[in-house]
Protein backbone atom coordinates (compact mmCIF):
# COMPACT_ATOMS: atom_id res chain seq x y z
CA UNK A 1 9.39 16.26 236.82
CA UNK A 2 6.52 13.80 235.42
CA UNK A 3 7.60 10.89 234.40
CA UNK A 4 6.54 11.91 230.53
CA UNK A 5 8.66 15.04 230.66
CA UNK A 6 11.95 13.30 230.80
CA UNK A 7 11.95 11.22 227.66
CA UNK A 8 10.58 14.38 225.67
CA UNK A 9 13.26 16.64 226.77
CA UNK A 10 16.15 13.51 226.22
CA UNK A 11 14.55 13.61 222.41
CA UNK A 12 14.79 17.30 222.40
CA UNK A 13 18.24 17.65 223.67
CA UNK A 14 19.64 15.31 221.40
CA UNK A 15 17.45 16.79 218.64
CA UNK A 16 19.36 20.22 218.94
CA UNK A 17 22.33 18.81 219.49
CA UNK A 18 22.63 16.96 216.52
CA UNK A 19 21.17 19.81 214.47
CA UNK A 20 23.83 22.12 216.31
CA UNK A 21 26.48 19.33 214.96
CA UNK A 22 25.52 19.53 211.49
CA UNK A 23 25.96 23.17 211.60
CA UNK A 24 23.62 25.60 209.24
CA UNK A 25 21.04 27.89 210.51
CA UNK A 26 18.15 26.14 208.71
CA UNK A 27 14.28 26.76 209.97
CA UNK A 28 13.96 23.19 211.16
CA UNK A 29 17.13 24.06 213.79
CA UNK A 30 15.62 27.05 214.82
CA UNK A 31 12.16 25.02 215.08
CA UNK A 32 13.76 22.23 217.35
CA UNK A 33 15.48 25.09 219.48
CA UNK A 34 12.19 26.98 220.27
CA UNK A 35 10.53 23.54 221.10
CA UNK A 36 12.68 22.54 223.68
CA UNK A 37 12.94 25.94 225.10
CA UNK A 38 9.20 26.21 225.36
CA UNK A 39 9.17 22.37 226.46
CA UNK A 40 11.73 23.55 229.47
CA UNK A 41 10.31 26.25 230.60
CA UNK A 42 6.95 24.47 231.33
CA UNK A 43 8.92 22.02 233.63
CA UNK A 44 10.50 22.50 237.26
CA UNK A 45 13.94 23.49 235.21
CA UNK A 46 12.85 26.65 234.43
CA UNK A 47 13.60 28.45 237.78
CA UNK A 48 17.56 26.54 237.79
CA UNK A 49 18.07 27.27 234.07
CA UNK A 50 16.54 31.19 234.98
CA UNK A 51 18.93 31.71 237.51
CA UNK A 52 21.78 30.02 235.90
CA UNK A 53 21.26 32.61 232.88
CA UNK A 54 21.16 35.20 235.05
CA UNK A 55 24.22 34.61 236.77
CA UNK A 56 26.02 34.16 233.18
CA UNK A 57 24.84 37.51 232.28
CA UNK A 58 26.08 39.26 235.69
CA UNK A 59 29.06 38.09 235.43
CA UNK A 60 29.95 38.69 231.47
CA UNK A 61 28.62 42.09 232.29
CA UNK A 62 31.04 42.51 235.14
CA UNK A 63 34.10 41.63 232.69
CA UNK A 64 33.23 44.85 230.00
């Protein structure tokens, strides 16, 4: 992870968390979301956070 990648994704993260806090479902929230998805998956995250969906998603649809 470059060095520049770190520090945009700590703003991001505490972005949506804070937005998520505040609760509502305004356009800005949903903005800051979609940025730091897009943000993540261009770093080396994207493969663990991939995987780590995938494997939430096998095993919720192994409980219904």
């Amino acid at each position: 992870m470059d060095a520049l990648h770190l520090p945009v994704i700590v703003i991001l993260i505490g972005a949506v968390f804070f937005l998520l806090r505040k609760g509502g479902g305004k356009l800005s929230h949903i903005a800051v979301g979609a940025a730091f998805g897009f943000y993540l998956a261009g770093t080396s995250a994207a493969s663990a956070v991939s995987s780590t969906l995938d494997s939430a998603v096998t095993a919720i649809s192994s409980l219904m």
